[in-house]
PDB file of N, CA and C in Angstrom:
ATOM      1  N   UNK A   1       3.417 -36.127 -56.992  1.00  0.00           N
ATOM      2  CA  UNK A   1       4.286 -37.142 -57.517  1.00  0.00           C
ATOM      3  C   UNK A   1       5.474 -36.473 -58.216  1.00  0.00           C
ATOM      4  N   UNK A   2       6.588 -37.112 -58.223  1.00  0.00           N
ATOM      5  CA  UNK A   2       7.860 -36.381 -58.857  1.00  0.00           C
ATOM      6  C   UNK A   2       7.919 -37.026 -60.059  1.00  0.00           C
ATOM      7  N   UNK A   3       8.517 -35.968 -60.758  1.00  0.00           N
ATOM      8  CA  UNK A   3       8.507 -36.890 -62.260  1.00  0.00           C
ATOM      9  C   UNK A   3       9.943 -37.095 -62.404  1.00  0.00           C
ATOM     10  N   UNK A   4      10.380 -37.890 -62.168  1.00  0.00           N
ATOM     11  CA  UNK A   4      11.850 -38.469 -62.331  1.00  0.00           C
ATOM     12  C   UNK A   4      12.706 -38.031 -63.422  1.00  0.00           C
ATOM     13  N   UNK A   5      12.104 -37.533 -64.619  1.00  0.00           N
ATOM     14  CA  UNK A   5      12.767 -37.553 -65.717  1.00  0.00           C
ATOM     15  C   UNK A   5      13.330 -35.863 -65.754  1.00  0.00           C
ATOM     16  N   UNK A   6      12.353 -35.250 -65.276  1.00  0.00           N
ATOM     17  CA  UNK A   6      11.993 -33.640 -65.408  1.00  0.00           C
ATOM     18  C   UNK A   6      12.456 -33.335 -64.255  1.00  0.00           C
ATOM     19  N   UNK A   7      12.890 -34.065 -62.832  1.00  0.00           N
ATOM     20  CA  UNK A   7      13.132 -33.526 -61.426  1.00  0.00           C
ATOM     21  C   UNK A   7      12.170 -32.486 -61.091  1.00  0.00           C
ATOM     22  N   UNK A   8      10.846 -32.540 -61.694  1.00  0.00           N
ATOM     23  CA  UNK A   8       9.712 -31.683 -61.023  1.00  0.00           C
ATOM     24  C   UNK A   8       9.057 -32.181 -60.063  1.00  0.00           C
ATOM     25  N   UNK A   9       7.831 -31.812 -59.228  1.00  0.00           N
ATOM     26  CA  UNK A   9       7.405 -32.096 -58.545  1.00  0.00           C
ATOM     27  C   UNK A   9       5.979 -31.820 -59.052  1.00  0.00           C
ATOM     28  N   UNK A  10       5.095 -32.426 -59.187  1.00  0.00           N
ATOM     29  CA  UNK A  10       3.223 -31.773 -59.375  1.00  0.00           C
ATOM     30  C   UNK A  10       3.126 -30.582 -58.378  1.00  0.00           C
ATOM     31  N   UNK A  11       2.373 -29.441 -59.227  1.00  0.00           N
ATOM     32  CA  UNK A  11       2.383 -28.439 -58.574  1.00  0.00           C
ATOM     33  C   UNK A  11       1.037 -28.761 -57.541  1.00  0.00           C
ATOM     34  N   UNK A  12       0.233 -30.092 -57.671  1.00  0.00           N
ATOM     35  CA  UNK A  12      -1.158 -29.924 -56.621  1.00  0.00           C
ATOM     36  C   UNK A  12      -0.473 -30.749 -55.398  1.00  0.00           C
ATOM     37  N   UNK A  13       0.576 -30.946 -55.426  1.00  0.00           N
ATOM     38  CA  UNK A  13       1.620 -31.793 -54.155  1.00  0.00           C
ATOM     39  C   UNK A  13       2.006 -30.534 -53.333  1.00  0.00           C
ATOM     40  N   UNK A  14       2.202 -29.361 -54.076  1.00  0.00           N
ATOM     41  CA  UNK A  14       3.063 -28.197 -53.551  1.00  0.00           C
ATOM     42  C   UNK A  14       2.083 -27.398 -52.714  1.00  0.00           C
ATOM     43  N   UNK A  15       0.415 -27.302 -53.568  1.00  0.00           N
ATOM     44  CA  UNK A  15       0.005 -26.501 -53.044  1.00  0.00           C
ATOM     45  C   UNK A  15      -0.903 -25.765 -51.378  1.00  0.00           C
ATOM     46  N   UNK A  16      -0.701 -26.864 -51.005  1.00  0.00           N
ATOM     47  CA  UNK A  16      -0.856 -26.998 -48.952  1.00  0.00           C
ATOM     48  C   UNK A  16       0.407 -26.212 -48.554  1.00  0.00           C
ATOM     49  N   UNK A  17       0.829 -26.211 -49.145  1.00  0.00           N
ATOM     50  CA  UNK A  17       2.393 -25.838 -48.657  1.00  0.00           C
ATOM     51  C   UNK A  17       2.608 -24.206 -49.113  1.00  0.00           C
ATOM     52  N   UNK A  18       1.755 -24.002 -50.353  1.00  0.00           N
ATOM     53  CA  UNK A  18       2.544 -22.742 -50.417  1.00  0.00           C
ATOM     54  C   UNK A  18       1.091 -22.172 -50.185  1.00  0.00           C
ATOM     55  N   UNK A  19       0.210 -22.434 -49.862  1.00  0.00           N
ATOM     56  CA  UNK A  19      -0.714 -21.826 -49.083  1.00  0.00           C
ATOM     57  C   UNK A  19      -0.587 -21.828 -47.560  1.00  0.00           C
ATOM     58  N   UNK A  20       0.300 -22.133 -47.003  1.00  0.00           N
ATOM     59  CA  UNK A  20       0.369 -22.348 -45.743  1.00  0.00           C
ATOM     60  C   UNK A  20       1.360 -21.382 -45.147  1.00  0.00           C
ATOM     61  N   UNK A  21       2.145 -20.962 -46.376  1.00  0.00           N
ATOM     62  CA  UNK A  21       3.418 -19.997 -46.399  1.00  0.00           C
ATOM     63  C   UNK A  21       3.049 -18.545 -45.316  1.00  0.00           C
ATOM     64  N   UNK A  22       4.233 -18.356 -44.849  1.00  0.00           N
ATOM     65  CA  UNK A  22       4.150 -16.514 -44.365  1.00  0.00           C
ATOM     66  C   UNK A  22       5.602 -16.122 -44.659  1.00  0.00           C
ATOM     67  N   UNK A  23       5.207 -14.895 -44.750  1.00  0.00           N
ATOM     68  CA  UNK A  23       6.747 -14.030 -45.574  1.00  0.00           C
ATOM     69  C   UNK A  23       7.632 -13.800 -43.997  1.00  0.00           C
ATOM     70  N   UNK A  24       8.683 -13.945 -43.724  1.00  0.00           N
ATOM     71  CA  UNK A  24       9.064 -14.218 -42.432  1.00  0.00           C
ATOM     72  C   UNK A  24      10.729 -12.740 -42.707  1.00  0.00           C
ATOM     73  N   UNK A  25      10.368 -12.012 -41.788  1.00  0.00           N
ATOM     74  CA  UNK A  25      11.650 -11.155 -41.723  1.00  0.00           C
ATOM     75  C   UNK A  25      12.346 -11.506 -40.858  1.00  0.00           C
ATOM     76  N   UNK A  26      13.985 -12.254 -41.451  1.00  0.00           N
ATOM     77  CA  UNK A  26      14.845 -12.214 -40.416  1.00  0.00           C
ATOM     78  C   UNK A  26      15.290 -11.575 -39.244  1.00  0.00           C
ATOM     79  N   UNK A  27      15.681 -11.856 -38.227  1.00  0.00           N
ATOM     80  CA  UNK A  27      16.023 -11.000 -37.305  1.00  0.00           C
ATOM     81  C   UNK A  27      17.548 -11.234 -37.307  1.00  0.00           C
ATOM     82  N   UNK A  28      17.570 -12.514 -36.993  1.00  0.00           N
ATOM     83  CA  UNK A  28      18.971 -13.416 -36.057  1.00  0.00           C
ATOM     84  C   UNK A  28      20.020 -13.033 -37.479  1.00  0.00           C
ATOM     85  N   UNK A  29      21.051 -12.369 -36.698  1.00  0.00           N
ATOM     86  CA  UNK A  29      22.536 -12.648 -38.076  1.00  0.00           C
ATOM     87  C   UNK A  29      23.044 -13.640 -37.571  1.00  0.00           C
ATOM     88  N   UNK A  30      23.367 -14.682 -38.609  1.00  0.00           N
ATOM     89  CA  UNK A  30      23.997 -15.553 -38.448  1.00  0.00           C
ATOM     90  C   UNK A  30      25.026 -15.574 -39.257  1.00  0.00           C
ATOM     91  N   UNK A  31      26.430 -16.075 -38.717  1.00  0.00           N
ATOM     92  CA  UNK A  31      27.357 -16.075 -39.788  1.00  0.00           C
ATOM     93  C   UNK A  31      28.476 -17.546 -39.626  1.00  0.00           C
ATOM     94  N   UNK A  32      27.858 -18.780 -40.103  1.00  0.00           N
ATOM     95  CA  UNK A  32      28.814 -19.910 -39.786  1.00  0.00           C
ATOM     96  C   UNK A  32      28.758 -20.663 -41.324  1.00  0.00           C
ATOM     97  N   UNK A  33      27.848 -20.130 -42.586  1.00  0.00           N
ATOM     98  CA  UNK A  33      28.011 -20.765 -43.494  1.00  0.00           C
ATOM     99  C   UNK A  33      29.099 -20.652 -44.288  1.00  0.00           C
ATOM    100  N   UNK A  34      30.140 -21.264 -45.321  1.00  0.00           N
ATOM    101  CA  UNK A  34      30.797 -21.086 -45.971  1.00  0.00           C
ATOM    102  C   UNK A  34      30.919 -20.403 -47.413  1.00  0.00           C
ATOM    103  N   UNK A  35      29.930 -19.914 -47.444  1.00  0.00           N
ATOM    104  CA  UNK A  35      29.020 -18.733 -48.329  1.00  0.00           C
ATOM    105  C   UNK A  35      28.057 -18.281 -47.310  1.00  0.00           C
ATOM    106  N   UNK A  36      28.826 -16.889 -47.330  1.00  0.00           N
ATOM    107  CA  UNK A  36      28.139 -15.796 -46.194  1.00  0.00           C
ATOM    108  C   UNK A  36      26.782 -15.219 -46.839  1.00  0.00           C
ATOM    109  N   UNK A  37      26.293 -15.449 -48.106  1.00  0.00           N
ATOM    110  CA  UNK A  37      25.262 -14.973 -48.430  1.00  0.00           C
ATOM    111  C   UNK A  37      24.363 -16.312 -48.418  1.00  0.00           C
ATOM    112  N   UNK A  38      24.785 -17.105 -47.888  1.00  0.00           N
ATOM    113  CA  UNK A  38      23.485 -18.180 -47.496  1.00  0.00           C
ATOM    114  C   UNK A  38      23.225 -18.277 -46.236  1.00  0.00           C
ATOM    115  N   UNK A  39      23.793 -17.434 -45.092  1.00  0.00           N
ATOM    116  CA  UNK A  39      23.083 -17.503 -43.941  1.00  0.00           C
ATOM    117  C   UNK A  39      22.080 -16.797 -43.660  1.00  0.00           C
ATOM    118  N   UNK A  40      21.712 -16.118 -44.522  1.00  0.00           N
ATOM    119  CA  UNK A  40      19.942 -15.391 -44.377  1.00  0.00           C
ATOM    120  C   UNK A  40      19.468 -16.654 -44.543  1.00  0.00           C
ATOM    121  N   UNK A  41      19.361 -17.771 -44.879  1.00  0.00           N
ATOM    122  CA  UNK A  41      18.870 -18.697 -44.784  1.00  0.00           C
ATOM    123  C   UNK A  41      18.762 -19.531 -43.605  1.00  0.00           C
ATOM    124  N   UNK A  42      19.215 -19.563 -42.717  1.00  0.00           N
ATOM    125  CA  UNK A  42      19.439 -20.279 -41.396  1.00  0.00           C
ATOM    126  C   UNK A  42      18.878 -19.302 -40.469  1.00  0.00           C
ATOM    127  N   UNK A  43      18.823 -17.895 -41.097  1.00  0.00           N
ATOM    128  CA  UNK A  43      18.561 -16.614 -40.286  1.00  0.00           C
ATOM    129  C   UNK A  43      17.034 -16.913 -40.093  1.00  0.00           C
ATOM    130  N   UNK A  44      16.569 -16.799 -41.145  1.00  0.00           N
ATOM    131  CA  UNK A  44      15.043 -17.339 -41.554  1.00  0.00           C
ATOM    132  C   UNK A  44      14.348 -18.477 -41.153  1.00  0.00           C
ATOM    133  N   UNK A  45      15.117 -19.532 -40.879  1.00  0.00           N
ATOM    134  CA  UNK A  45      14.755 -20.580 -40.625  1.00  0.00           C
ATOM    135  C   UNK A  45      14.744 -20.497 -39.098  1.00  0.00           C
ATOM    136  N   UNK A  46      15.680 -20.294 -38.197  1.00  0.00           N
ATOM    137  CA  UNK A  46      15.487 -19.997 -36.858  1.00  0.00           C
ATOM    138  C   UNK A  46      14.554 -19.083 -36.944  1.00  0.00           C
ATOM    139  N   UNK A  47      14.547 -17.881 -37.049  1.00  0.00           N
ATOM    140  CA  UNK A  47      12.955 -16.681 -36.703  1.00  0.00           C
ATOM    141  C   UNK A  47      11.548 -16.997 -37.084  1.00  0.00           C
ATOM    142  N   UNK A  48      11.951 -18.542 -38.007  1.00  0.00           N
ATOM    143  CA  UNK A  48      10.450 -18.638 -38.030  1.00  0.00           C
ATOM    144  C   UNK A  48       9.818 -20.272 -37.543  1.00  0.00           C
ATOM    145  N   UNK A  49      11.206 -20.477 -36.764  1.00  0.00           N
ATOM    146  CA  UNK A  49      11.068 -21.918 -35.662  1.00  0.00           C
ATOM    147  C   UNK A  49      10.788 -22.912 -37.123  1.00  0.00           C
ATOM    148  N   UNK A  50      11.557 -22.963 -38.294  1.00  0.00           N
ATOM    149  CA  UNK A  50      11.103 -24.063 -39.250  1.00  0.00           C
ATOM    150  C   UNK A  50      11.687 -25.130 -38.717  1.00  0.00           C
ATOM    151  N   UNK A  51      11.467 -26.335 -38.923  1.00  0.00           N
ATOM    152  CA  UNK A  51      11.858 -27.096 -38.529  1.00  0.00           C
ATOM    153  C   UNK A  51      12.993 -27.883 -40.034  1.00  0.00           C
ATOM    154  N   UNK A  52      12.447 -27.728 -40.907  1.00  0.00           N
ATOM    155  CA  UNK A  52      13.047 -28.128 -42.518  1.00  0.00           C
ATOM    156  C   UNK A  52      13.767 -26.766 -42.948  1.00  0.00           C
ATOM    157  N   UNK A  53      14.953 -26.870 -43.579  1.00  0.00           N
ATOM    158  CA  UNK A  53      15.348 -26.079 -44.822  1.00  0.00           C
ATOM    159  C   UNK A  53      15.474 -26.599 -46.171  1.00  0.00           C
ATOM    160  N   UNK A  54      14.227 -26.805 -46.903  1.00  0.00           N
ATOM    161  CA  UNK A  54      14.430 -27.462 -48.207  1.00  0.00           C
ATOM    162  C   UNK A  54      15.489 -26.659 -49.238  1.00  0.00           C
ATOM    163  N   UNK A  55      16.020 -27.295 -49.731  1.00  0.00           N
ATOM    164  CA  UNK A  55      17.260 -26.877 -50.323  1.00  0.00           C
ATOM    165  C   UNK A  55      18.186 -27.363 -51.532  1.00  0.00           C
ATOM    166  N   UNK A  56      18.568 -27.091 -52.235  1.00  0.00           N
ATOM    167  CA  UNK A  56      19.379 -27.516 -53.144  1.00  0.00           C
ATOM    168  C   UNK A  56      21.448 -27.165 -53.374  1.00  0.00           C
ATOM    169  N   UNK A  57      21.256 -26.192 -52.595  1.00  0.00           N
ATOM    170  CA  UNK A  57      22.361 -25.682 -51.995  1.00  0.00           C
ATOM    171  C   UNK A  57      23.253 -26.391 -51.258  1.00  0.00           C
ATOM    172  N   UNK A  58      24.685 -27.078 -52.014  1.00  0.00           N
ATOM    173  CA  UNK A  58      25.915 -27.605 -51.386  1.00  0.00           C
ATOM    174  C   UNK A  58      26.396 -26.744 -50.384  1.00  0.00           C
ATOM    175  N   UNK A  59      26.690 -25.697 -50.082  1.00  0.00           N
ATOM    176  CA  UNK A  59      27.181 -24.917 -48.943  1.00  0.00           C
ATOM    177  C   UNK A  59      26.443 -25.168 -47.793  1.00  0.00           C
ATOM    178  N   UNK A  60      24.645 -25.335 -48.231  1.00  0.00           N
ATOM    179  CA  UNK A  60      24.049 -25.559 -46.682  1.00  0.00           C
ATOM    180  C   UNK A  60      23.601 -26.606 -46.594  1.00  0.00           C
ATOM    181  N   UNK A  61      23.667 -27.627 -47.295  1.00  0.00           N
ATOM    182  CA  UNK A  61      23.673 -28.799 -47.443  1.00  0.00           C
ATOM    183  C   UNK A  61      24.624 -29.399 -46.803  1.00  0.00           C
ATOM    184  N   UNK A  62      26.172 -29.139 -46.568  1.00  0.00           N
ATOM    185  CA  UNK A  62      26.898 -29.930 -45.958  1.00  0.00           C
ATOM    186  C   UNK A  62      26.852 -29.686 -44.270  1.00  0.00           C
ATOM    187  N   UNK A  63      26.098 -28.765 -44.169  1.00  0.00           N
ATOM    188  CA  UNK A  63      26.025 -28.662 -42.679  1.00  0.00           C
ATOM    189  C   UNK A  63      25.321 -29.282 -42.339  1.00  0.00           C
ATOM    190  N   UNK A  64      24.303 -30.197 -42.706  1.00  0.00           N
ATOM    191  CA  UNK A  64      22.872 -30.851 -42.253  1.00  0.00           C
ATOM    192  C   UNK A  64      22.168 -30.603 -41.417  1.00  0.00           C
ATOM    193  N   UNK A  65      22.564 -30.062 -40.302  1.00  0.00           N
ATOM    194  CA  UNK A  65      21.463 -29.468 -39.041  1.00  0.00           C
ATOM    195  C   UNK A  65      22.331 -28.528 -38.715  1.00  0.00           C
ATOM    196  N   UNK A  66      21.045 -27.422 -37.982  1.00  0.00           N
ATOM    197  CA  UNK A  66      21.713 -26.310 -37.543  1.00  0.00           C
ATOM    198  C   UNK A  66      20.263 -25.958 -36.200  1.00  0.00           C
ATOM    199  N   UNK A  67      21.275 -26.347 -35.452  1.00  0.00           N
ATOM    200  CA  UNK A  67      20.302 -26.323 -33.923  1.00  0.00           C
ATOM    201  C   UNK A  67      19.495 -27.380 -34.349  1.00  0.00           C
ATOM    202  N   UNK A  68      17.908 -27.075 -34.142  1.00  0.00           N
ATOM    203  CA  UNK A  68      17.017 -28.453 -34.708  1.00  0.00           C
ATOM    204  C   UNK A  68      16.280 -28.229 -35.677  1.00  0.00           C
ATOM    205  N   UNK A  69      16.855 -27.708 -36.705  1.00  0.00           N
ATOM    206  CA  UNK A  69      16.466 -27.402 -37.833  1.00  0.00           C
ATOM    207  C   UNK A  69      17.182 -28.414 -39.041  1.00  0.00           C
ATOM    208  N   UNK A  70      16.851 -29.515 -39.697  1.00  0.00           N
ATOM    209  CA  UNK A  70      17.171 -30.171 -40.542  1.00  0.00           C
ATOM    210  C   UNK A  70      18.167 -29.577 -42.188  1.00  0.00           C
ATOM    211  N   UNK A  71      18.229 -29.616 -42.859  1.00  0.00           N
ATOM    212  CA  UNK A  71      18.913 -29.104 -43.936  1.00  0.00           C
ATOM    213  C   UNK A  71      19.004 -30.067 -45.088  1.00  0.00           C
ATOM    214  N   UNK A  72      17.639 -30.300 -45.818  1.00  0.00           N
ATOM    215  CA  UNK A  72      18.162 -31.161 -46.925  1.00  0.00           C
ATOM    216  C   UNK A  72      17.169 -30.937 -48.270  1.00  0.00           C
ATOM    217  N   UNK A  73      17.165 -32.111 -49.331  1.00  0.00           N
ATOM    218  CA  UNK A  73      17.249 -31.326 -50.293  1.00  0.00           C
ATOM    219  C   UNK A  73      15.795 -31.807 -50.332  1.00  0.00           C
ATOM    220  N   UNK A  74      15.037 -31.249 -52.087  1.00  0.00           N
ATOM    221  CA  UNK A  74      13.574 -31.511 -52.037  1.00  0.00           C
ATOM    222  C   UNK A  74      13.264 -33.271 -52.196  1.00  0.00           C
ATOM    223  N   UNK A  75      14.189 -33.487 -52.640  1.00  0.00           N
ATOM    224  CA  UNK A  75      14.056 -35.045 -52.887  1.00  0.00           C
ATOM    225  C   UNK A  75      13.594 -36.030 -51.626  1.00  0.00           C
ATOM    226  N   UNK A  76      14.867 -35.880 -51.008  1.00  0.00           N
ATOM    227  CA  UNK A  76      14.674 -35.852 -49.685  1.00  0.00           C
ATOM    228  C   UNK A  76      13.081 -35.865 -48.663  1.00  0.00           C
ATOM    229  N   UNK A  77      12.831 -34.413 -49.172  1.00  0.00           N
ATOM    230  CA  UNK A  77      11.747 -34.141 -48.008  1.00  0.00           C
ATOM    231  C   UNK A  77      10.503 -35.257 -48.647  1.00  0.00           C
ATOM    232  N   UNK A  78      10.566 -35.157 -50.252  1.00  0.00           N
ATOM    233  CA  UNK A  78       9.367 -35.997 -50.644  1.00  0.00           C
ATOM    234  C   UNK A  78       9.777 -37.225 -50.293  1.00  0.00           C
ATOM    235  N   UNK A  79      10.665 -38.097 -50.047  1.00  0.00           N
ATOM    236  CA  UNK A  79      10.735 -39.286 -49.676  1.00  0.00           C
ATOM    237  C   UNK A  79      10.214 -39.453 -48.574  1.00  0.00           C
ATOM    238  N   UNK A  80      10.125 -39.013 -47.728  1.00  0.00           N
ATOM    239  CA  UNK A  80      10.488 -38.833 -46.319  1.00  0.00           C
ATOM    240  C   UNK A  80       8.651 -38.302 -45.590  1.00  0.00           C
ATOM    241  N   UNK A  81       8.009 -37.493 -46.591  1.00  0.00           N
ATOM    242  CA  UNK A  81       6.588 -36.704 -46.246  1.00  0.00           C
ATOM    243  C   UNK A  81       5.985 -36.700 -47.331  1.00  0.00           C
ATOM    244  N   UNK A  82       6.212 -37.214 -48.477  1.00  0.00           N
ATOM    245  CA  UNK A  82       5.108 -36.861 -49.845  1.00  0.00           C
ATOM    246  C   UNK A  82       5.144 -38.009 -51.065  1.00  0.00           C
ATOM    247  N   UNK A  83       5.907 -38.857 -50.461  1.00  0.00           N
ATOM    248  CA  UNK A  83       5.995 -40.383 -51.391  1.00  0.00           C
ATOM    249  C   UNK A  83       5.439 -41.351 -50.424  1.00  0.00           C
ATOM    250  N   UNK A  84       5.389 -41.367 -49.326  1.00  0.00           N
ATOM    251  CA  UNK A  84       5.129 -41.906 -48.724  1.00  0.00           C
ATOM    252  C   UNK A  84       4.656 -43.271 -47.551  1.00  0.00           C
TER     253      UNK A  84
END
């Protein structure tokens, strides 16, 4: 559950998720963001076929998709998969 006031999230909402995690080494350079140090992020996200980039980040935020990879923020994803 999010706590509206605090913009947290319960950490027992999180934890499927960050048990589910793998540490993923980029391969792909990518260079189309408008802050060049946020495309290790898209780099990452393609090499590891994510389908989400949860995010808080206006630079990769305004791109919204990149190939079929989504781009949005945590709010978002809980509306959408964890509010339900």
């Amino acid at each position: 559950m999010i706590d509206r006031k605090l913009g947290h999230i319960n950490k027992n909402i999180l934890t499927p998720l960050i048990t589910a995690m793998e540490i993923i080494e980029p391969i792909t350079q990518i260079e189309i963001c408008r802050d060049a140090d946020d495309n290790k992020f898209l780099g990452c996200a393609k090499d590891s076929h994510s389908l989400y980039i949860v995010i808080g980040d206006k630079d990769l935020l305004v791109i919204e998709k990149y190939e079929n990879i989504q781009i949005i923020t945590a709010k978002e994803f809980c509306e959408k998969y964890i509010s339900g």
